[in-house]
C-alpha atoms as a PDB file:
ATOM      1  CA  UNK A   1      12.699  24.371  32.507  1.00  0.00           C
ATOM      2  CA  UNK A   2       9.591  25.266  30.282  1.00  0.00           C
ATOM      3  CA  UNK A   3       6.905  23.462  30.366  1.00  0.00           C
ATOM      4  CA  UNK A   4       6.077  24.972  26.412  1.00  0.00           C
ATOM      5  CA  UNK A   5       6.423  21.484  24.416  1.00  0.00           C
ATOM      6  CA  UNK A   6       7.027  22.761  20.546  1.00  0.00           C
ATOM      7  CA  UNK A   7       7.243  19.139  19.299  1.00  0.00           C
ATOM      8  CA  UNK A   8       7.501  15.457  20.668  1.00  0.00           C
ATOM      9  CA  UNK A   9       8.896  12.477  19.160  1.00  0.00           C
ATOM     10  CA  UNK A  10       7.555   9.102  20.591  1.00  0.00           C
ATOM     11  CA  UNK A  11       7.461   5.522  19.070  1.00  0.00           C
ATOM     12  CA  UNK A  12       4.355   3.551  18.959  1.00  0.00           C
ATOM     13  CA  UNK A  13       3.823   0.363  20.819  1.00  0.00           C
ATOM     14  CA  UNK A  14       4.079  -1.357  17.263  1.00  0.00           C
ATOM     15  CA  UNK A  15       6.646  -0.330  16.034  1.00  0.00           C
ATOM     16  CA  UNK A  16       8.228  -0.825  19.247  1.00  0.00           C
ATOM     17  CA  UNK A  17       7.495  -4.778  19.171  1.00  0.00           C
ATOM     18  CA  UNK A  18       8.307  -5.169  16.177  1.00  0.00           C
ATOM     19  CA  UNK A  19      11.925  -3.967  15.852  1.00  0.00           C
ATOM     20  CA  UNK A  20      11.943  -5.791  19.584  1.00  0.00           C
ATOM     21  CA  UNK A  21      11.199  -8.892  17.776  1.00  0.00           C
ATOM     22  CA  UNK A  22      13.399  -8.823  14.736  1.00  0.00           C
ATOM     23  CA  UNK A  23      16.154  -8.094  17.326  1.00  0.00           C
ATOM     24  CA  UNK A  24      15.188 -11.468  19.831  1.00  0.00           C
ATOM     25  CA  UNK A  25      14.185 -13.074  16.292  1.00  0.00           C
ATOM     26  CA  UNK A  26      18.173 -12.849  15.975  1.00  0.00           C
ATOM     27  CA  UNK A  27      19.348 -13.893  19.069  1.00  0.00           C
ATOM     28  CA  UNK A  28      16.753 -16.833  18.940  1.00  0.00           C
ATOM     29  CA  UNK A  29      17.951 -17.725  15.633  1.00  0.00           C
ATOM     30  CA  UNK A  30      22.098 -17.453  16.760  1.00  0.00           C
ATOM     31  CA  UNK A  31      20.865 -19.689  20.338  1.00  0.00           C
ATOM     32  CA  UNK A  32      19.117 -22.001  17.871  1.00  0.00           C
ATOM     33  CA  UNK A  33      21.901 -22.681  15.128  1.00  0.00           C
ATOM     34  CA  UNK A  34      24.656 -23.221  18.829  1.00  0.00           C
ATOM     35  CA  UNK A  35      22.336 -25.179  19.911  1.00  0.00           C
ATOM     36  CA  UNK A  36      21.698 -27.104  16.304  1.00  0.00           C
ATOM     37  CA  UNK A  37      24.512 -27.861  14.110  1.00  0.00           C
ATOM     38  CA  UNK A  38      27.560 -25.267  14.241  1.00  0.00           C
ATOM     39  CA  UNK A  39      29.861 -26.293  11.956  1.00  0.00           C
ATOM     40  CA  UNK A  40      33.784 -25.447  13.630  1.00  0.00           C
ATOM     41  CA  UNK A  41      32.864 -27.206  17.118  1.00  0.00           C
ATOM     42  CA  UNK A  42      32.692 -26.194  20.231  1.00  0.00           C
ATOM     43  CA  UNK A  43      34.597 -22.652  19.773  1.00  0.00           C
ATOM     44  CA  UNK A  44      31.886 -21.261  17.118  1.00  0.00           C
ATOM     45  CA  UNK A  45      29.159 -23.262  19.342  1.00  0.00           C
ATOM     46  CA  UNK A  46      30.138 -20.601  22.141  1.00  0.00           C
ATOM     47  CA  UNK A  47      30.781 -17.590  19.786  1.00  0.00           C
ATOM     48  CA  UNK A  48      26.651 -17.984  18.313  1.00  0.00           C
ATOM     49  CA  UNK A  49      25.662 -18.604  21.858  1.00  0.00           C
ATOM     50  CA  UNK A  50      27.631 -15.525  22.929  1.00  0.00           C
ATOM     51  CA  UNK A  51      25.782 -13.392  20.428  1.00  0.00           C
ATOM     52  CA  UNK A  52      22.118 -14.933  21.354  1.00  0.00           C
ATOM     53  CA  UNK A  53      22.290 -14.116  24.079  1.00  0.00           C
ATOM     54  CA  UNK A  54      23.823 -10.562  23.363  1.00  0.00           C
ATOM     55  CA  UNK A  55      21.143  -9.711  21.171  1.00  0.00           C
ATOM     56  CA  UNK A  56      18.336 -11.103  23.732  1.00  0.00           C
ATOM     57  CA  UNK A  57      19.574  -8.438  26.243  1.00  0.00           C
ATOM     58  CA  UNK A  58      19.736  -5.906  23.097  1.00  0.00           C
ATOM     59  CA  UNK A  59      16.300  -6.974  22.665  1.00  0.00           C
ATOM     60  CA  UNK A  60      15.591  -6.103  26.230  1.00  0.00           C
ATOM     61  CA  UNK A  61      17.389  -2.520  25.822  1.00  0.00           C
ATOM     62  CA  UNK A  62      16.000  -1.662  22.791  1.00  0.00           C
ATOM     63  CA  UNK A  63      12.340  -1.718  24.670  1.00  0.00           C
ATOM     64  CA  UNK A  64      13.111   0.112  27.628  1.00  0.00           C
ATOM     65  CA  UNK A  65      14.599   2.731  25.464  1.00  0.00           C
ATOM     66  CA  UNK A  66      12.136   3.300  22.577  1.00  0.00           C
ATOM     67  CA  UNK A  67       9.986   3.513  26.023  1.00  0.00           C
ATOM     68  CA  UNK A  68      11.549   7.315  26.568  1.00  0.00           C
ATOM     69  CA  UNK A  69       9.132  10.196  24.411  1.00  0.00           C
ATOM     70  CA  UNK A  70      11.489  13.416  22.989  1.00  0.00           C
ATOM     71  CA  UNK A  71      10.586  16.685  23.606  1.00  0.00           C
ATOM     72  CA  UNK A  72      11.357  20.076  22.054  1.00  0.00           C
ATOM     73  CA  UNK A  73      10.760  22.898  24.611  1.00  0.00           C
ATOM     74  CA  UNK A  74      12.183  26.698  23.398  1.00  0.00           C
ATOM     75  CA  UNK A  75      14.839  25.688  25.319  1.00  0.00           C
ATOM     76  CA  UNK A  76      15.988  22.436  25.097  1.00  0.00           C
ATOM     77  CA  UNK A  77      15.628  18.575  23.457  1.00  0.00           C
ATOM     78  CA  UNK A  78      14.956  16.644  26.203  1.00  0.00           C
ATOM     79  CA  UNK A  79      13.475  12.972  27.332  1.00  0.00           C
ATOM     80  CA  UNK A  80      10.347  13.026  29.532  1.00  0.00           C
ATOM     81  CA  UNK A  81      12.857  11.484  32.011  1.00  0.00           C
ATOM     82  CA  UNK A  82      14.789  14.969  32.581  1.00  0.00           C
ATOM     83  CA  UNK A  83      17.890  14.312  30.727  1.00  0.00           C
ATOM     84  CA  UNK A  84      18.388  16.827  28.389  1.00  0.00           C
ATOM     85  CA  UNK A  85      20.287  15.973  25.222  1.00  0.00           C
ATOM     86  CA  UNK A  86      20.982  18.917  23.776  1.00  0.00           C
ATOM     87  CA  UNK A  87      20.249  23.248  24.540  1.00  0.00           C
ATOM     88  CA  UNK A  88      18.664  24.917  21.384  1.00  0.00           C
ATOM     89  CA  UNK A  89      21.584  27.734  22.020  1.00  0.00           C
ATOM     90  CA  UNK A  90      24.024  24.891  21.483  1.00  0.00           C
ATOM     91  CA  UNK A  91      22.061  23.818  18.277  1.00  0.00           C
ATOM     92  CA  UNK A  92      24.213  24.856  14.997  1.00  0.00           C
ATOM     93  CA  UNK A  93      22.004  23.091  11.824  1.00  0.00           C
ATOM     94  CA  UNK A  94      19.888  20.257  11.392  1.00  0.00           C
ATOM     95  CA  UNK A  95      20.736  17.668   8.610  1.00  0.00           C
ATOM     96  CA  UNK A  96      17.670  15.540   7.227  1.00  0.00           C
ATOM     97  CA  UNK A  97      18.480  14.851   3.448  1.00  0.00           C
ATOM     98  CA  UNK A  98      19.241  12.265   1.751  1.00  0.00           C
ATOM     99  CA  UNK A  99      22.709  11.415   2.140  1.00  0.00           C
ATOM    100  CA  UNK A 100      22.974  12.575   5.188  1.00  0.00           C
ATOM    101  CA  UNK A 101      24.274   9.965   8.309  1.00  0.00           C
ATOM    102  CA  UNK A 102      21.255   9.528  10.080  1.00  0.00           C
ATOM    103  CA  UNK A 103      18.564   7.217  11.720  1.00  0.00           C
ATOM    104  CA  UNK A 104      16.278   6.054   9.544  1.00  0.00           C
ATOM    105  CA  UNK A 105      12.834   8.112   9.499  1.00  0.00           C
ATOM    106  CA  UNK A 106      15.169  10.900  11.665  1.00  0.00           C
ATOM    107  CA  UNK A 107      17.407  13.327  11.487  1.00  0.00           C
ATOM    108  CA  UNK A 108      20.766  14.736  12.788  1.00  0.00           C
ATOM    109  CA  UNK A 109      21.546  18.105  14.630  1.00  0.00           C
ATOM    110  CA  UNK A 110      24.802  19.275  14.527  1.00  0.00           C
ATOM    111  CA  UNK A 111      26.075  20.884  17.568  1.00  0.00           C
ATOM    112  CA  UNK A 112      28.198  23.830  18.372  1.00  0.00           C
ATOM    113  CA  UNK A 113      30.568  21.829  20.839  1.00  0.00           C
ATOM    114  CA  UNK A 114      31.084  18.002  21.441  1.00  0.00           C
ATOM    115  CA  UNK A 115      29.453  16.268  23.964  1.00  0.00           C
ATOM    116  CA  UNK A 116      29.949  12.474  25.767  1.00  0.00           C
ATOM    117  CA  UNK A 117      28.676  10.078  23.269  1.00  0.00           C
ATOM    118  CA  UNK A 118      25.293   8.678  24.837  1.00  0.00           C
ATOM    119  CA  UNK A 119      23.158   6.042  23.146  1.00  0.00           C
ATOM    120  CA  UNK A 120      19.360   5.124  23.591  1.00  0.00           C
ATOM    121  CA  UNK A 121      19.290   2.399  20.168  1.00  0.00           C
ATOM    122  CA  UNK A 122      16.258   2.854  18.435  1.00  0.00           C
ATOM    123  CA  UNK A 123      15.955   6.405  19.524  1.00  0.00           C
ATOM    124  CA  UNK A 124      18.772   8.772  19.134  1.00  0.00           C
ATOM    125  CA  UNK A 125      22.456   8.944  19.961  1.00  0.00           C
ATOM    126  CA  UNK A 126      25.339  11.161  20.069  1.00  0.00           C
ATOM    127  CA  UNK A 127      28.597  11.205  18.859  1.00  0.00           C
ATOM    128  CA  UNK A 128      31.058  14.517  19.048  1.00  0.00           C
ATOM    129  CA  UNK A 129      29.298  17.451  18.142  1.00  0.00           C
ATOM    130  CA  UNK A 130      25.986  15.104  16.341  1.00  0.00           C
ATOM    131  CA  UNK A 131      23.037  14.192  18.084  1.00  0.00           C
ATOM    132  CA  UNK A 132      20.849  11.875  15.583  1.00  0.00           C
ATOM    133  CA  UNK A 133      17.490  11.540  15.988  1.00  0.00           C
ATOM    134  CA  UNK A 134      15.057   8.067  14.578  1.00  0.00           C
ATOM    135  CA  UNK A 135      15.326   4.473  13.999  1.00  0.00           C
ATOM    136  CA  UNK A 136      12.018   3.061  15.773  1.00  0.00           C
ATOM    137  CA  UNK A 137      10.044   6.851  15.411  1.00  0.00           C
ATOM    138  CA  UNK A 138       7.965   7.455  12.965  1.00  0.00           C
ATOM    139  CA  UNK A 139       8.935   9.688  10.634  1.00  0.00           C
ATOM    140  CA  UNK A 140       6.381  12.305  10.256  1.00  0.00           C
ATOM    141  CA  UNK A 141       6.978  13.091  14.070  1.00  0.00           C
ATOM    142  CA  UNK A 142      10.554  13.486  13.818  1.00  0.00           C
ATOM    143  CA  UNK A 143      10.045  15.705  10.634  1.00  0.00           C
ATOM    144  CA  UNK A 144       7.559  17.442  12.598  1.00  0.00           C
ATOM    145  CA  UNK A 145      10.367  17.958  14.790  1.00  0.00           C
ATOM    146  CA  UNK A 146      13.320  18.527  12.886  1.00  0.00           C
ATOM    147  CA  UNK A 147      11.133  21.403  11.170  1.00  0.00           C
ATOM    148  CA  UNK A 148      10.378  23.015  14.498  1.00  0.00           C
ATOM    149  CA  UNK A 149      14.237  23.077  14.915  1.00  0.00           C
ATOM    150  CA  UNK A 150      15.025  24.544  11.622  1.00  0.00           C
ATOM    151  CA  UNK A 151      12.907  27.359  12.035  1.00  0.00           C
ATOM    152  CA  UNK A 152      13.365  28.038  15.317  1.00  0.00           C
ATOM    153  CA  UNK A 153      17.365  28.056  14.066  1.00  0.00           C
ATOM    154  CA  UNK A 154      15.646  30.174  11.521  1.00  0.00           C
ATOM    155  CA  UNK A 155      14.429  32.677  13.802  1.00  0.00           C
ATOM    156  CA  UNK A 156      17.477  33.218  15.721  1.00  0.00           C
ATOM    157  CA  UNK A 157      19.746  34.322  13.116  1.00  0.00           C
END
């Protein structure tokens, strides 16, 4: 494992508390309008109460996950946790433009094989053979690091 970082991806504490709050601002809002005047009775009283508190704990998620900073060694993407999310040998193309499915501010990397779909929401995912990068991030440090990527791509062919 190097210890070479090429480029790191990390979301600031504001930007973390806000998309924190728009996310409890939801549940608070669906808890509120059970709680208030559901029209449907007690069956749609327990759906928007359901979904509250859903999104509280999404809330909760969200937070500990934007938490995590990316990092681009000449070897891998990894978390500073350990988990690696994807080798740079196992790295086919990066897609940033602007129809391209990705995170907002981010970016997607599509990989040579598939892998298990993983999630961190606000910070990147994976599905198949994508790993998307964004949401919460801003976006000059994930084009910081989507360019570090490409050319290191770049280099290897």
């Amino acid at each position: 494992m190097s210890e070479t970082v090429v480029a790191q991806v990390a979301c600031s504490m504001g930007r973390r508390l806000s998309s924190v709050v728009i996310v409890a601002g939801l549940g608070v809002t669906l808890l509120w309008l059970a709680v208030a005047e559901a029209p449907g009775g007690v069956f749609w009283r327990a759906i928007l109460a359901l979904m509250g508190v859903a999104a509280l704990l999404f809330a909760g998620r969200v937070y500990r996950a934007t938490d995590a900073v990316l990092l681009l060694t000449p070897e891998d993407l990894r978390d500073d946790r350990g988990r690696v999310l994807a080798r740079v040998d196992e790295m086919a193309g990066v897609e940033r433009g602007m129809f391209a499915f990705k995170p907002s501010n981010g970016f997607v990397l599509r990989l040579k094989s598939s892998a298990a779909p993983a999630w961190q929401p606000g910070l990147w995912w994976r599905w198949g053979n994508r790993l998307a990068v964004g949401g919460v991030p801003s976006g000059h440090m994930a084009r910081a690091m989507a360019d570090a990527i490409q050319i290191t791509l770049d280099d290897r062919h």
